[in-house]
C-alpha atoms as a PDB file:
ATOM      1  CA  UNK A   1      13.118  42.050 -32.984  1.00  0.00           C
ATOM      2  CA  UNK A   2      13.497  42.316 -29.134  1.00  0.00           C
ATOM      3  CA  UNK A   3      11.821  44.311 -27.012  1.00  0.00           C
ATOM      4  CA  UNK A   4      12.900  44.449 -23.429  1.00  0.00           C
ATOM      5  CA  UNK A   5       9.809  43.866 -21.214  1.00  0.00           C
ATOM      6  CA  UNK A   6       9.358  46.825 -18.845  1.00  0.00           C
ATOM      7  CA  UNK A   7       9.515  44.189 -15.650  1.00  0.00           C
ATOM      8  CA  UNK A   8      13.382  43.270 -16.868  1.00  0.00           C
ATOM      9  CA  UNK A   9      16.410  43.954 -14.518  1.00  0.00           C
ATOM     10  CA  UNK A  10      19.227  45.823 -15.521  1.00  0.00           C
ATOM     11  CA  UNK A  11      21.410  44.185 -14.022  1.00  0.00           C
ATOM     12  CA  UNK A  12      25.003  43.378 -15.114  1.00  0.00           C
ATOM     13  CA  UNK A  13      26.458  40.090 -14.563  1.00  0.00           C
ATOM     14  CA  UNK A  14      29.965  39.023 -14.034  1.00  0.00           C
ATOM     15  CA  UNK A  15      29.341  35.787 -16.715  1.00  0.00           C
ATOM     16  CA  UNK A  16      30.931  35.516 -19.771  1.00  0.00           C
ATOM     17  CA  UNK A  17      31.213  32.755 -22.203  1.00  0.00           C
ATOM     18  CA  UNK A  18      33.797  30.248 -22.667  1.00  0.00           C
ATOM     19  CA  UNK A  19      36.155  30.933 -25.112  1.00  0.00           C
ATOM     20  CA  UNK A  20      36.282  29.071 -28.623  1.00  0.00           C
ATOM     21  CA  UNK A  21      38.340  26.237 -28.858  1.00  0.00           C
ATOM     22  CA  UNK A  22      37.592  23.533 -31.832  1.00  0.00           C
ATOM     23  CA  UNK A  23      37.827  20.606 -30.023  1.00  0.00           C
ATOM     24  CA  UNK A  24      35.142  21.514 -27.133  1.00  0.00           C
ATOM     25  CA  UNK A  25      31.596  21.776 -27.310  1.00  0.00           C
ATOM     26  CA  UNK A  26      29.870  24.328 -25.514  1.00  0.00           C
ATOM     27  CA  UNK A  27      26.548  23.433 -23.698  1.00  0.00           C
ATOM     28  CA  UNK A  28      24.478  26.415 -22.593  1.00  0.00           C
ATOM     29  CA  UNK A  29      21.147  26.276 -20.676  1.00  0.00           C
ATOM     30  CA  UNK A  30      19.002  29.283 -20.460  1.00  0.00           C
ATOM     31  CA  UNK A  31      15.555  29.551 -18.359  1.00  0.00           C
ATOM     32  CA  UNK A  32      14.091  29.285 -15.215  1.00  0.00           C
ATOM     33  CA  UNK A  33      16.429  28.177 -12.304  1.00  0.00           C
ATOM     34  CA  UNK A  34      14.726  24.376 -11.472  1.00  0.00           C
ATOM     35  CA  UNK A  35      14.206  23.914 -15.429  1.00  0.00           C
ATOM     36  CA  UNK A  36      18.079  24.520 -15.458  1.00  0.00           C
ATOM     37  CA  UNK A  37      18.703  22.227 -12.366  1.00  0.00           C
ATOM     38  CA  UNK A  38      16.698  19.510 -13.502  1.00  0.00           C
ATOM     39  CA  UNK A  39      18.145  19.525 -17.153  1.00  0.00           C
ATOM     40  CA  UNK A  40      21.461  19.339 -15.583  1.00  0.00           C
ATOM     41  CA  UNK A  41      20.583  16.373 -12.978  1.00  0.00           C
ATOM     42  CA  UNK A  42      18.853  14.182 -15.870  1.00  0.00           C
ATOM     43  CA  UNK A  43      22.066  14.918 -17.915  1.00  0.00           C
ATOM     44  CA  UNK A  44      24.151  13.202 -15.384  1.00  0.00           C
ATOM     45  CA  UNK A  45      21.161  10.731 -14.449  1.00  0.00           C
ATOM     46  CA  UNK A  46      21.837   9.344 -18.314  1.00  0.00           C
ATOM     47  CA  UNK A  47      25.559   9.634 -17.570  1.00  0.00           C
ATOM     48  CA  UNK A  48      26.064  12.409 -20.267  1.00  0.00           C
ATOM     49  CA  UNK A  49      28.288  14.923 -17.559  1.00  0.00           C
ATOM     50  CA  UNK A  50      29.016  15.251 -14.017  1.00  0.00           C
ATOM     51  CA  UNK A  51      26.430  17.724 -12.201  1.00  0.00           C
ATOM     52  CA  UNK A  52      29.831  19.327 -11.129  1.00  0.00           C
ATOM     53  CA  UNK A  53      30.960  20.317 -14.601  1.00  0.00           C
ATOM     54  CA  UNK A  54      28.482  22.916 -14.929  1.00  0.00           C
ATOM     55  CA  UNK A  55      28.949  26.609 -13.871  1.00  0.00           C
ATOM     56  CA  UNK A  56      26.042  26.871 -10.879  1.00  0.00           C
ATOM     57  CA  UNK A  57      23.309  28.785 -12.854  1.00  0.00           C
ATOM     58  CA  UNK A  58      23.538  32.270 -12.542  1.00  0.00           C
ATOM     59  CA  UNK A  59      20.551  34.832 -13.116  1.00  0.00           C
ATOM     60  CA  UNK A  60      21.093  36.771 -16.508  1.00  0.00           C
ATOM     61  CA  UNK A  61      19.008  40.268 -15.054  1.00  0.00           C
ATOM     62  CA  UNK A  62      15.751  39.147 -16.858  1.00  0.00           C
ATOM     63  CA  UNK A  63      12.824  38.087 -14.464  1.00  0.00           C
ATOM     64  CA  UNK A  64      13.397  34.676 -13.525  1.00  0.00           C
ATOM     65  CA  UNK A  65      15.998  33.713 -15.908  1.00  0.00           C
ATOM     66  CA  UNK A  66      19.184  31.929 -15.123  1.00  0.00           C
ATOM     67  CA  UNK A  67      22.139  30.739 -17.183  1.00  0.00           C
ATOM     68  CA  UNK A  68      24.215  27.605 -17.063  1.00  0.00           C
ATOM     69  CA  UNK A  69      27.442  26.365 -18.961  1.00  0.00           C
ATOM     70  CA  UNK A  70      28.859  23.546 -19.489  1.00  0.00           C
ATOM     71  CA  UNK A  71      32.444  22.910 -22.017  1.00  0.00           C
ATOM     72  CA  UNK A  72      32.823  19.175 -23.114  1.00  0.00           C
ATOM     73  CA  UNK A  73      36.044  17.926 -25.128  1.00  0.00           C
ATOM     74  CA  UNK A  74      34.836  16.453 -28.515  1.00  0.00           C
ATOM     75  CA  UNK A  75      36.278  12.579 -29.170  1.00  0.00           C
ATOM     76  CA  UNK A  76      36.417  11.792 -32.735  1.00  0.00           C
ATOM     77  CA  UNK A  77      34.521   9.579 -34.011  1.00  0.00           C
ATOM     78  CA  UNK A  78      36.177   6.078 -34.562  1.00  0.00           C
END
């Protein structure tokens, strides 16, 4: 079960997630803000996503921790 770690922020952001729609996929990157950057940048490095099609990460009110989002239309498979 979690326990919030004394050092945590309360802090309220304005992010909320995408809503559902079948034929997207949903990418979602949670940790600390160059780990986030750099996941993003090797994802376009291999050509996977632009760098712009991800929300700039944005810090979820734990220490250190930022989240990132991504939506990505699903092509069937031929």
């Amino acid at each position: 079960m979690y326990q919030p770690n004394p050092g945590d922020l309360n802090v309220s952001t304005p992010f909320r997630l995408p809503t559902y729609q079948p034929d997207r996929l949903c990418h979602i990157l949670l940790g600390d803000y160059a780990a986030v950057v750099e996941a993003i940048n090797r994802m376009e490095l291999l050509r996977y996503c632009e760098r712009i099609a991800w929300l700039d990460p944005i810090p979820t009110g734990r220490n250190g921790e930022y989240i990132s989002v991504m939506t990505r239309r699903i092509t069937p498979s031929e």
